[in-house]
PDB file of N, CA and C in Angstrom:
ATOM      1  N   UNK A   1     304.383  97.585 -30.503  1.00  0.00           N
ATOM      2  CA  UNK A   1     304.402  97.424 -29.079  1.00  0.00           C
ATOM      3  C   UNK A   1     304.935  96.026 -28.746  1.00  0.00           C
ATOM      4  N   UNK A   2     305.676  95.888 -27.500  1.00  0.00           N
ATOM      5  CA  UNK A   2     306.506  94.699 -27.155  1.00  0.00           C
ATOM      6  C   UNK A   2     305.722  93.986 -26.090  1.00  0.00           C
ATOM      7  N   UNK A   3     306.264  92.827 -25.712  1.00  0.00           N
ATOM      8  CA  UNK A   3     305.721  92.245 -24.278  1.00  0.00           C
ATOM      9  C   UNK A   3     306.936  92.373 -23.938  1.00  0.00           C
ATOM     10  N   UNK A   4     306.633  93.400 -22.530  1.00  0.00           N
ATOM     11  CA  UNK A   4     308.337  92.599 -21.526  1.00  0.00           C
ATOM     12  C   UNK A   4     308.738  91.197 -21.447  1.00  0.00           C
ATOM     13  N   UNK A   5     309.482  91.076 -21.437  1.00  0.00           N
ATOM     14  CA  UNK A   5     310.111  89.461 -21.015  1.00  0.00           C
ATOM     15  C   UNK A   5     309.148  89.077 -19.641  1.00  0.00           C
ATOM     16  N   UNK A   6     309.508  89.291 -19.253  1.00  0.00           N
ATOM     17  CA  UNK A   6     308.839  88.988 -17.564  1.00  0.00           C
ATOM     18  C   UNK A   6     307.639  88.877 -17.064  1.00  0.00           C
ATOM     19  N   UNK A   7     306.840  89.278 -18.264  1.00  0.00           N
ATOM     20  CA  UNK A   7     305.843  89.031 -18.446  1.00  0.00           C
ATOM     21  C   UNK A   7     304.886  87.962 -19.473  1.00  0.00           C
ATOM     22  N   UNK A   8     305.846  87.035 -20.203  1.00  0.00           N
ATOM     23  CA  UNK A   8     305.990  85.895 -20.774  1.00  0.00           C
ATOM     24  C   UNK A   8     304.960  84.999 -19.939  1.00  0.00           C
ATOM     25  N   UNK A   9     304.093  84.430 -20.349  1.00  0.00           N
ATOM     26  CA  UNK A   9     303.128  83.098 -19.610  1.00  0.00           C
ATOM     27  C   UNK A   9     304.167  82.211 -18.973  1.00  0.00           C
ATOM     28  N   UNK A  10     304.767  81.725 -20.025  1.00  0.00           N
ATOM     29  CA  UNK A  10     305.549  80.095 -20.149  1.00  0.00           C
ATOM     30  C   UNK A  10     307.086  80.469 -19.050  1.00  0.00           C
ATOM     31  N   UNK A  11     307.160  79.568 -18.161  1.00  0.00           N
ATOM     32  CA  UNK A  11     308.571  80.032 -17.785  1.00  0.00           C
ATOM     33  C   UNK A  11     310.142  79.979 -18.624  1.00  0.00           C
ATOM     34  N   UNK A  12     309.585  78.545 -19.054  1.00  0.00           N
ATOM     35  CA  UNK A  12     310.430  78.300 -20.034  1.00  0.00           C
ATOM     36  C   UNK A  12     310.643  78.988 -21.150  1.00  0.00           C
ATOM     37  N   UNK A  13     309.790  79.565 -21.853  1.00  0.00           N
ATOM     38  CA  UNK A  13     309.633  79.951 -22.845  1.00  0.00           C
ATOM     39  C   UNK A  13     310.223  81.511 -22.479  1.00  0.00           C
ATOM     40  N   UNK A  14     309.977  81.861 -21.539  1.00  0.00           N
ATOM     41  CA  UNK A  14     310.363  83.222 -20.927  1.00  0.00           C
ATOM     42  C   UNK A  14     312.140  83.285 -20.347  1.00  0.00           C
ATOM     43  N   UNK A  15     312.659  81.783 -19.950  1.00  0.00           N
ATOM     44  CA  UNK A  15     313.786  82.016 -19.694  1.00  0.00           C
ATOM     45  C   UNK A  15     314.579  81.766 -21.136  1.00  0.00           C
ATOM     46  N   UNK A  16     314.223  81.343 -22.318  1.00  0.00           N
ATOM     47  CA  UNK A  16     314.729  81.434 -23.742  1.00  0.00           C
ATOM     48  C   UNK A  16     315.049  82.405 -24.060  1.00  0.00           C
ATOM     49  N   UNK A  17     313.805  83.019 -24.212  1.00  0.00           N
ATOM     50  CA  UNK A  17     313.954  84.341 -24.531  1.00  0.00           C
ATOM     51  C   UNK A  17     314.685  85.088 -23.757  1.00  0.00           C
ATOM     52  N   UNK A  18     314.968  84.710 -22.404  1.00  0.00           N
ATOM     53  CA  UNK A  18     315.756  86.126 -21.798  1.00  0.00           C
ATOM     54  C   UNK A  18     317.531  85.877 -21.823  1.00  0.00           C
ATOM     55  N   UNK A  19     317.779  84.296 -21.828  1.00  0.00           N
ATOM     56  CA  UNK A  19     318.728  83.589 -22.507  1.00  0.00           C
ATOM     57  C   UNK A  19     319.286  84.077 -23.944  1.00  0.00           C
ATOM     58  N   UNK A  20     318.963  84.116 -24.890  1.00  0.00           N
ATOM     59  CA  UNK A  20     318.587  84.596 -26.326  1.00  0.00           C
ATOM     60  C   UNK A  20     318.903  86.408 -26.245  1.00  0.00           C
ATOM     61  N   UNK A  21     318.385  87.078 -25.372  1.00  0.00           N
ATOM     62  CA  UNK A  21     318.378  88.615 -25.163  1.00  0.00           C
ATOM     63  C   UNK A  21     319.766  88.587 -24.664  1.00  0.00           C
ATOM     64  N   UNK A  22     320.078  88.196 -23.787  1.00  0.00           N
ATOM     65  CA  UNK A  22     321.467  88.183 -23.311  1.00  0.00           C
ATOM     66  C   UNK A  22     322.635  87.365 -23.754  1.00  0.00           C
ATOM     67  N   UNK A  23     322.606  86.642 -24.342  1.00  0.00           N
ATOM     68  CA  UNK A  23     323.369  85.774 -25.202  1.00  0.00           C
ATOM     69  C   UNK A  23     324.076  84.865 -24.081  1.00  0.00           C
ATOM     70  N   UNK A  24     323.605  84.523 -23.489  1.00  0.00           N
ATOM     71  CA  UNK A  24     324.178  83.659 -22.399  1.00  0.00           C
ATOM     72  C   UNK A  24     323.521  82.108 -22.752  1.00  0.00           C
ATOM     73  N   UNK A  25     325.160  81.594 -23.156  1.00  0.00           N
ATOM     74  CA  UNK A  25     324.528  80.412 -23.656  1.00  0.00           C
ATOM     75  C   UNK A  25     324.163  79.352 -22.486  1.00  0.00           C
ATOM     76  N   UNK A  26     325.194  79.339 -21.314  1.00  0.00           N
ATOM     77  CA  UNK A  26     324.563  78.856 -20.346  1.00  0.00           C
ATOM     78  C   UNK A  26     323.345  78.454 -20.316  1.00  0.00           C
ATOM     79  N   UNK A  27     322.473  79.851 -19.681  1.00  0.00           N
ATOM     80  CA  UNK A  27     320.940  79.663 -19.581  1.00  0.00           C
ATOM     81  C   UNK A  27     319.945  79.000 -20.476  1.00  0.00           C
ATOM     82  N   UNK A  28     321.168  79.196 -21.766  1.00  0.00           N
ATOM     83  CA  UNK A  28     319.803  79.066 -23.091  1.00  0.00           C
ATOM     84  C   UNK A  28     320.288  77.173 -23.065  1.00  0.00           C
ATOM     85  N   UNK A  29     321.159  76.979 -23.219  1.00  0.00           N
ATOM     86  CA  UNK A  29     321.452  75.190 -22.622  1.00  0.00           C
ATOM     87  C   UNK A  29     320.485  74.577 -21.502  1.00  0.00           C
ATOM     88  N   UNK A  30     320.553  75.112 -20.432  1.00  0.00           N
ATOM     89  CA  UNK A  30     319.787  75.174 -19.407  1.00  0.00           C
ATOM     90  C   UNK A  30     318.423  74.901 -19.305  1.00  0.00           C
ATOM     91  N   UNK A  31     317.482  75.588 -20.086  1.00  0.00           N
ATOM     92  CA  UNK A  31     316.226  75.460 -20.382  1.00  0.00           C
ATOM     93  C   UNK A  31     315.746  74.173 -21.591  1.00  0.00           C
ATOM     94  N   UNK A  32     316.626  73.741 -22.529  1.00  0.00           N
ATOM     95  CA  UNK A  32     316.497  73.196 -23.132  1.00  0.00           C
ATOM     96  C   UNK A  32     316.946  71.622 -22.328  1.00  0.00           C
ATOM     97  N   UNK A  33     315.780  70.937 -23.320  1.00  0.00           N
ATOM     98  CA  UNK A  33     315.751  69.281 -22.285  1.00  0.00           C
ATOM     99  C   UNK A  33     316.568  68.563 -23.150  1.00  0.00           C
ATOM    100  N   UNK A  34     317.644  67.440 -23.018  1.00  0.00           N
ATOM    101  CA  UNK A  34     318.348  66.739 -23.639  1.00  0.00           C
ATOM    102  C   UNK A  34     317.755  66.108 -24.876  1.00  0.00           C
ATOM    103  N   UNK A  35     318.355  66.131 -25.871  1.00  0.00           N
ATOM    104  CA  UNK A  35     317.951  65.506 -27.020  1.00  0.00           C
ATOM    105  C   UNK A  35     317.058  66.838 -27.734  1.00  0.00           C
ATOM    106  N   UNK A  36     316.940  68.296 -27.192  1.00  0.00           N
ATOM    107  CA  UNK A  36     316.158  68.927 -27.987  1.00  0.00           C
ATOM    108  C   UNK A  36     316.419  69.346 -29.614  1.00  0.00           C
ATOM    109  N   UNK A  37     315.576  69.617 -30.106  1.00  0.00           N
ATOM    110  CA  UNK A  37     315.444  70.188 -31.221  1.00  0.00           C
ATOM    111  C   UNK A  37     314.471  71.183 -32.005  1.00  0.00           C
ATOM    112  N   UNK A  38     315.020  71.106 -33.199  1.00  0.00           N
ATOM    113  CA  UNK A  38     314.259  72.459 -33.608  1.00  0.00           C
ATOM    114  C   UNK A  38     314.649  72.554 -35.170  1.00  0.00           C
ATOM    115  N   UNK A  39     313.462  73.510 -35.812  1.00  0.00           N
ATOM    116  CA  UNK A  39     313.281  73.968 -37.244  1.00  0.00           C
ATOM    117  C   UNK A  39     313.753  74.903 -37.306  1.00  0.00           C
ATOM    118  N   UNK A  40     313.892  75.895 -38.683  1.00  0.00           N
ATOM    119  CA  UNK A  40     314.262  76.780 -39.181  1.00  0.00           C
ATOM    120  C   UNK A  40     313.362  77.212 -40.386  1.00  0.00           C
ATOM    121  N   UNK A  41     311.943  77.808 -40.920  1.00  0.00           N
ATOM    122  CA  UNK A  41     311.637  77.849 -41.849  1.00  0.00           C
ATOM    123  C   UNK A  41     311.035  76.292 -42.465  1.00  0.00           C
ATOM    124  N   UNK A  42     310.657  75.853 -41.190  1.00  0.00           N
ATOM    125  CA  UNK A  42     310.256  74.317 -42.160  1.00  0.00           C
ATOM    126  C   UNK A  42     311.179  72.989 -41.868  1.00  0.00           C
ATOM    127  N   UNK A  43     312.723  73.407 -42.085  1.00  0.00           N
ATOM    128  CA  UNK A  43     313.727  72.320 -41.808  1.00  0.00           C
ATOM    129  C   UNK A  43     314.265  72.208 -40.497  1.00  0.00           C
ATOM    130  N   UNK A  44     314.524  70.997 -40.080  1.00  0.00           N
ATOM    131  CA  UNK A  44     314.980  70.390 -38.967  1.00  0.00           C
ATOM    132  C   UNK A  44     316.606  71.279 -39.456  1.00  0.00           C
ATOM    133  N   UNK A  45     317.046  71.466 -38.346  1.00  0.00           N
ATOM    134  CA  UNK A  45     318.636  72.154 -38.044  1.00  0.00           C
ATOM    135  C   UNK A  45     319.641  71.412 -36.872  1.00  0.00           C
ATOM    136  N   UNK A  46     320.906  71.388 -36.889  1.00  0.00           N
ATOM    137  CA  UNK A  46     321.682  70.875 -36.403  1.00  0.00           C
ATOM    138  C   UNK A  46     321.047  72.084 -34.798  1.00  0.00           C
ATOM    139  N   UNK A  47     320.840  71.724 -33.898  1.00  0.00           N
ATOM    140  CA  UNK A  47     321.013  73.082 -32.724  1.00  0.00           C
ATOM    141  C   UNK A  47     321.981  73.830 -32.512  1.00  0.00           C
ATOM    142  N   UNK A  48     323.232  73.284 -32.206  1.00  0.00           N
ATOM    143  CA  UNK A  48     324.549  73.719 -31.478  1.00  0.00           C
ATOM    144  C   UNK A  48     324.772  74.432 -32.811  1.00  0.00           C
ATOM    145  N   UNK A  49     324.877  74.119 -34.115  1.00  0.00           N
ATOM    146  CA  UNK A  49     325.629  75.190 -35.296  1.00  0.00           C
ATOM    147  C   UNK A  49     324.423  76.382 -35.241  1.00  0.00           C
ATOM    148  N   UNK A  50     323.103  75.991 -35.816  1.00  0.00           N
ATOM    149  CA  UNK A  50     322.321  77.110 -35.735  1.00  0.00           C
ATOM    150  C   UNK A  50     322.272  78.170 -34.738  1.00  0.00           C
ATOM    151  N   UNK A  51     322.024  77.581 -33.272  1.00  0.00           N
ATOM    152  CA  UNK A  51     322.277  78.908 -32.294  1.00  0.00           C
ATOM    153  C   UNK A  51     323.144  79.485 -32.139  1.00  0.00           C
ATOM    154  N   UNK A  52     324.571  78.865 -32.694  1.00  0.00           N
ATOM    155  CA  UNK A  52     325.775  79.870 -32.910  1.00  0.00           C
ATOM    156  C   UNK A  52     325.789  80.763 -34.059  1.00  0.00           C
ATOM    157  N   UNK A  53     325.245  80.342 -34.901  1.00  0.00           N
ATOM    158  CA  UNK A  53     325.480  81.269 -36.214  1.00  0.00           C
ATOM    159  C   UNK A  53     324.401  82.246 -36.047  1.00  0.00           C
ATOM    160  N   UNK A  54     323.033  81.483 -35.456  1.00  0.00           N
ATOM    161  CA  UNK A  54     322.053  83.132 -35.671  1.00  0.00           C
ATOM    162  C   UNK A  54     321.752  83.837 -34.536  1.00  0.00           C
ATOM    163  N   UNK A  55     322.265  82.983 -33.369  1.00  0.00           N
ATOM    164  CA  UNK A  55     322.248  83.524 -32.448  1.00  0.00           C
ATOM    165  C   UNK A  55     322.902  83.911 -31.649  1.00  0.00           C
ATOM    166  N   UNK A  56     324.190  83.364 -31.429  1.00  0.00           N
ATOM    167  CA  UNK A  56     325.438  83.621 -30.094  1.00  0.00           C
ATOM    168  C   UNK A  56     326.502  84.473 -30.954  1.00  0.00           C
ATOM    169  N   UNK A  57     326.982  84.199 -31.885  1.00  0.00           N
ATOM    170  CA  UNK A  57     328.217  85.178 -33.110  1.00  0.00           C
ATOM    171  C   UNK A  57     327.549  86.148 -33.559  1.00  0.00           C
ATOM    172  N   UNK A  58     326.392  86.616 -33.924  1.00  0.00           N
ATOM    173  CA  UNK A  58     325.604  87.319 -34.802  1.00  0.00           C
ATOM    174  C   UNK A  58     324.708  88.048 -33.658  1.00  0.00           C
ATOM    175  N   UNK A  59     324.920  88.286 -32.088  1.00  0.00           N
ATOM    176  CA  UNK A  59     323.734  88.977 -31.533  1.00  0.00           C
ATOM    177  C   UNK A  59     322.640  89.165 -31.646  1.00  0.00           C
ATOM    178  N   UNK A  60     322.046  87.616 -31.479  1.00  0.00           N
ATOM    179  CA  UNK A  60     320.912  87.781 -31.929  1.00  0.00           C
ATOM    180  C   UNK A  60     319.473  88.646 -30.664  1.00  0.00           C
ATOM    181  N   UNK A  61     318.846  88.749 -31.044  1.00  0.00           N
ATOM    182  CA  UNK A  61     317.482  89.622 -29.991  1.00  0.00           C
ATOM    183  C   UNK A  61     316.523  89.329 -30.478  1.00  0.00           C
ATOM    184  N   UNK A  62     315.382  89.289 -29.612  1.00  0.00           N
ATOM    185  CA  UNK A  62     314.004  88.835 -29.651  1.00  0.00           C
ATOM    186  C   UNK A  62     313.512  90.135 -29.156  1.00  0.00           C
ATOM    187  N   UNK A  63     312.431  90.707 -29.613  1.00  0.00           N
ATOM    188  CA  UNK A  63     311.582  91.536 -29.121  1.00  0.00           C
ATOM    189  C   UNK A  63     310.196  91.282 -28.927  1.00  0.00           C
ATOM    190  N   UNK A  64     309.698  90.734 -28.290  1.00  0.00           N
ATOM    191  CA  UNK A  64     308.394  89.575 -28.406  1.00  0.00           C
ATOM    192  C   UNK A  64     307.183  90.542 -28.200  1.00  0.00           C
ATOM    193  N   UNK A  65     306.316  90.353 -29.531  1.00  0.00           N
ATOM    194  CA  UNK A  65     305.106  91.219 -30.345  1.00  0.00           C
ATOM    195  C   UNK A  65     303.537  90.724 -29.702  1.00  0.00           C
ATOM    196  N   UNK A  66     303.928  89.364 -29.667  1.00  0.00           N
ATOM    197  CA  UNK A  66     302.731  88.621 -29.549  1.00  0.00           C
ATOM    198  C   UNK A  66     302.791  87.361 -28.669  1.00  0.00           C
ATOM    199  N   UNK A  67     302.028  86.624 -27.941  1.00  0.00           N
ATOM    200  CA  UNK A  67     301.986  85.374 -27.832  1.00  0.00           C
ATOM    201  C   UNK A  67     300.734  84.967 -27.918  1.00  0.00           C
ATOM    202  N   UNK A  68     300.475  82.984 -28.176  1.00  0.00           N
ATOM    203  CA  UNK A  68     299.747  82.728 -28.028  1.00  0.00           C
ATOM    204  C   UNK A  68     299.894  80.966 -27.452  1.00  0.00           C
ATOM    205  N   UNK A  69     298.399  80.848 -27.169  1.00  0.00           N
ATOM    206  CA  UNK A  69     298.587  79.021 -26.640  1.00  0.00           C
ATOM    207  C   UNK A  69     299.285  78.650 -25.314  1.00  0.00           C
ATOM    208  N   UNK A  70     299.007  79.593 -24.622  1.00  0.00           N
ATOM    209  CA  UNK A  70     299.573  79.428 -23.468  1.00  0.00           C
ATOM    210  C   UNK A  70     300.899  79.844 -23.116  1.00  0.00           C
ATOM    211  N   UNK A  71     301.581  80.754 -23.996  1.00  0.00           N
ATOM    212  CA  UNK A  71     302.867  81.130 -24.255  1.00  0.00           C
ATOM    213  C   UNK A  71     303.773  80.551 -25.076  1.00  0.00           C
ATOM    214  N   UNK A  72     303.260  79.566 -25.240  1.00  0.00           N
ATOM    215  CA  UNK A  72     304.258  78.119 -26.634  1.00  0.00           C
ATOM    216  C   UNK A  72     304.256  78.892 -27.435  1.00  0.00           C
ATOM    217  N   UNK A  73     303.485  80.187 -28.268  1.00  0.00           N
ATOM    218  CA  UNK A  73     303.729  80.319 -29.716  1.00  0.00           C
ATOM    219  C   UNK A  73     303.566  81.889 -29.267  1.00  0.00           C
ATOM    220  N   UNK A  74     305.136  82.502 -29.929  1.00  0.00           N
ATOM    221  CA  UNK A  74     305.255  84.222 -30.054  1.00  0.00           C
ATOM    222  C   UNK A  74     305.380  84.160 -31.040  1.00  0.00           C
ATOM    223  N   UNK A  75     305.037  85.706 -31.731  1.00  0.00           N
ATOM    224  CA  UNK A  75     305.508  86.291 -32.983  1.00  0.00           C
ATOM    225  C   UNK A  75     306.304  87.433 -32.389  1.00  0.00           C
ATOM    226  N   UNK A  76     307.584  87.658 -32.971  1.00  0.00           N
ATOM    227  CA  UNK A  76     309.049  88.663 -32.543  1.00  0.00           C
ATOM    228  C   UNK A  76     308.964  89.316 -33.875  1.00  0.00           C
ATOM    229  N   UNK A  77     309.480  90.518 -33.249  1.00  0.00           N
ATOM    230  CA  UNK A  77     310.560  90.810 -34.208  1.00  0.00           C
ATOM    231  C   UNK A  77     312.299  90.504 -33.725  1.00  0.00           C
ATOM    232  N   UNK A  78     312.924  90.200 -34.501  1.00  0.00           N
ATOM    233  CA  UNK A  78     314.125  89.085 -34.257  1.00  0.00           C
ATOM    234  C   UNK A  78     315.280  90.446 -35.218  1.00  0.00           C
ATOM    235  N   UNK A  79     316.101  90.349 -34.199  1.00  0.00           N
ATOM    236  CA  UNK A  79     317.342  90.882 -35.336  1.00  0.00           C
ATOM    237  C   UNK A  79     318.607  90.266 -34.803  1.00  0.00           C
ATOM    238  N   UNK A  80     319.872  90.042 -36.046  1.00  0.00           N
ATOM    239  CA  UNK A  80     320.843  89.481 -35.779  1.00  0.00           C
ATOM    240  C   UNK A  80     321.837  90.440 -36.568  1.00  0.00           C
ATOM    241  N   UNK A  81     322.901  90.676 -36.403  1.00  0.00           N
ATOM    242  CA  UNK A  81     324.370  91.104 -37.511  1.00  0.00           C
ATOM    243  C   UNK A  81     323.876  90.456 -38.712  1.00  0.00           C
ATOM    244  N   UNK A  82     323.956  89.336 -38.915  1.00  0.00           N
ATOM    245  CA  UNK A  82     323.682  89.334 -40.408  1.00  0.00           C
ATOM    246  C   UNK A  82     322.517  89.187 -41.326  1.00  0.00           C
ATOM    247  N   UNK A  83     321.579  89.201 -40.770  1.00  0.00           N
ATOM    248  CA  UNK A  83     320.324  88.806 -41.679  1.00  0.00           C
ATOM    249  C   UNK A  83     319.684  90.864 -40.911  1.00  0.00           C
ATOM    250  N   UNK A  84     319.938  91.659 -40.129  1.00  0.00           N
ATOM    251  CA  UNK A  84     319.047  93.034 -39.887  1.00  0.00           C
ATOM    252  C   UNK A  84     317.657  92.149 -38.408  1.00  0.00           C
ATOM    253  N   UNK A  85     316.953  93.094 -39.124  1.00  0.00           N
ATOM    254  CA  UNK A  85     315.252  92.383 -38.237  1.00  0.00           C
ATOM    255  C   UNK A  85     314.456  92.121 -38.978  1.00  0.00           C
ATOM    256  N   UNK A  86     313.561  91.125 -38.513  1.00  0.00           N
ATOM    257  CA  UNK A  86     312.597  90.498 -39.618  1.00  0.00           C
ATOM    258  C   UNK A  86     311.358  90.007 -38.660  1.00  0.00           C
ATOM    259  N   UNK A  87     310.695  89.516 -38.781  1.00  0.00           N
ATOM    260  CA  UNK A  87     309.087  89.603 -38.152  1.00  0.00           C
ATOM    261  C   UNK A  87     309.445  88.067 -37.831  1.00  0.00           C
ATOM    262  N   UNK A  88     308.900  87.311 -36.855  1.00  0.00           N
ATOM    263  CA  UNK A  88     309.126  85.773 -36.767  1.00  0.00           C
ATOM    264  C   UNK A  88     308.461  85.363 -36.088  1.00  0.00           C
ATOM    265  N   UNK A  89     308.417  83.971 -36.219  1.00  0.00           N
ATOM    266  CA  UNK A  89     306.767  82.945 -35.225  1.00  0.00           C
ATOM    267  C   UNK A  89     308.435  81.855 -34.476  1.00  0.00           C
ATOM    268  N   UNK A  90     307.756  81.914 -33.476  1.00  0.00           N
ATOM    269  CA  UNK A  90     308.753  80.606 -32.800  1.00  0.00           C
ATOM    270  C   UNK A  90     307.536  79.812 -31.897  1.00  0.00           C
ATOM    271  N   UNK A  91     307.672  78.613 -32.141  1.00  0.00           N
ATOM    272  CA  UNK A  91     306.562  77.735 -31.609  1.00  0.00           C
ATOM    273  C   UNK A  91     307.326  76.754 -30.778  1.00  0.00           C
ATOM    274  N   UNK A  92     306.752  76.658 -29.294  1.00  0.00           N
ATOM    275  CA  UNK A  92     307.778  75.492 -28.521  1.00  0.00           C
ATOM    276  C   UNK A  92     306.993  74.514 -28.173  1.00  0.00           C
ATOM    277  N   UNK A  93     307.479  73.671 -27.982  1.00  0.00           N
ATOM    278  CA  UNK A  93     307.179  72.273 -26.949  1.00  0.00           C
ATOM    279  C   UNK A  93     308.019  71.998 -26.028  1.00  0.00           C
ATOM    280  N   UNK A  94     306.879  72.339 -24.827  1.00  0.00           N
ATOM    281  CA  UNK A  94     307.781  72.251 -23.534  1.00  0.00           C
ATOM    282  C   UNK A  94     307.091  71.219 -22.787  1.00  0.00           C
ATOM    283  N   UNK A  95     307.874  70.397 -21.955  1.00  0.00           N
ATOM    284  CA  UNK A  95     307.958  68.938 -21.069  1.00  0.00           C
ATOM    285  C   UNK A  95     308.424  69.681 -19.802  1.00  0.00           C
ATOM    286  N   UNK A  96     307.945  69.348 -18.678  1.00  0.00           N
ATOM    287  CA  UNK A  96     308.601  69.445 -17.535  1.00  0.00           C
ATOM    288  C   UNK A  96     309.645  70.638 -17.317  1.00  0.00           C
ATOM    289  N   UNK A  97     308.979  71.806 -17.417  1.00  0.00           N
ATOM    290  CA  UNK A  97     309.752  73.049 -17.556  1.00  0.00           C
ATOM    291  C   UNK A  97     310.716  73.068 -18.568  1.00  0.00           C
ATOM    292  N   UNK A  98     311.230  72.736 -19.561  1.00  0.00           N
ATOM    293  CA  UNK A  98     312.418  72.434 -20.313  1.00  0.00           C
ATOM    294  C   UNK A  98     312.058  72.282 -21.879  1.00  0.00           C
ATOM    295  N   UNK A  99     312.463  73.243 -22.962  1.00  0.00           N
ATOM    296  CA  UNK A  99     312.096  73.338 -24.277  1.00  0.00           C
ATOM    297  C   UNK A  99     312.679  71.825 -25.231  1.00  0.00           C
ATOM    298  N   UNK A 100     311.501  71.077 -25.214  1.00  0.00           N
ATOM    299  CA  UNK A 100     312.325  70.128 -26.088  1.00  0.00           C
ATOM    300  C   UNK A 100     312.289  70.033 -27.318  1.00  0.00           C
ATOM    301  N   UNK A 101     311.765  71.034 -28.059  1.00  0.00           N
ATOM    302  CA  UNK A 101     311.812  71.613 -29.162  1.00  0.00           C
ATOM    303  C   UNK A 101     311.080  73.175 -29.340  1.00  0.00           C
ATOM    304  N   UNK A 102     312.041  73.592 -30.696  1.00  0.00           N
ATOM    305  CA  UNK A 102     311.410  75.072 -31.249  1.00  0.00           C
ATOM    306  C   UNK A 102     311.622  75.037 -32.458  1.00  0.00           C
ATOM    307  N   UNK A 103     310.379  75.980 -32.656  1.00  0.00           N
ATOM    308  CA  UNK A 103     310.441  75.930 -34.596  1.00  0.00           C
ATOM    309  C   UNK A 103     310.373  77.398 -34.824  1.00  0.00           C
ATOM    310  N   UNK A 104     311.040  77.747 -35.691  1.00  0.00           N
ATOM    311  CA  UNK A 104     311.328  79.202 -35.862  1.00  0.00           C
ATOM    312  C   UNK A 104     311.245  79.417 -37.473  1.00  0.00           C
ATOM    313  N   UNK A 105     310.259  80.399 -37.894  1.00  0.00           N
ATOM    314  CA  UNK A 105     310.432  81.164 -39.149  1.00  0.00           C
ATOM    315  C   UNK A 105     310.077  82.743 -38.841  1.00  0.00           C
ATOM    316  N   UNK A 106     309.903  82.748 -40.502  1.00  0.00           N
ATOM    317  CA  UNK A 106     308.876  83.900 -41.020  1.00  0.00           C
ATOM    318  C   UNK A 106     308.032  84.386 -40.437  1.00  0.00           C
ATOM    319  N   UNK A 107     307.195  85.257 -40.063  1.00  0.00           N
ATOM    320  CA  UNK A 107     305.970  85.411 -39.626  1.00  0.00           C
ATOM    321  C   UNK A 107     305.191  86.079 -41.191  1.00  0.00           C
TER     322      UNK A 107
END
């Protein structure tokens, strides 16, 4: 079973994800606060290469399973062109409406 988007706690966290669903990088720029960043499995990642490769070239989708902490922390199932779907935790830190970091693995 899924959570609609729109029904996301976090706004921010809810316009990522709907950014991310639609591949509109616009929006997904948008929500994110200057200087953000983010993990992959543990490691710090370049942003601009990572969200292109797993997310904007590769179609990526979120299907969001779970949240918790006020909406900062979902578990998805995530699928892209090249890696299929896989179960995943994405954890944010958000400032002033605006993601200034996310950490994304495994679940």
């Amino acid at each position: 079973m899924t959570i609609q988007t729109a029904k996301l706690s976090d706004p921010a966290v809810r316009a990522f994800v709907n950014a991310v669903n639609a591949h509109d990088r616009e929006a997904f720029q948008a929500v994110l606060a200057p200087g953000a960043t983010m993990s992959d499995d543990g490691s710090d990642r370049d942003l601009a290469d990572w969200t292109e490769r797993e997310i904007f070239s590769t179609h990526g989708h979120m299907d969001v399973a779970k949240e918790s902490r006020g909406g900062h922390v979902l578990v998805a199932n995530y699928s892209n062109d090249t890696w299929g779907e896989m179960r995943t935790k994405w954890s944010f830190t958000v400032d002033d409406g605006r993601i200034l970091r996310f950490e994304t693995g495994q679940a």
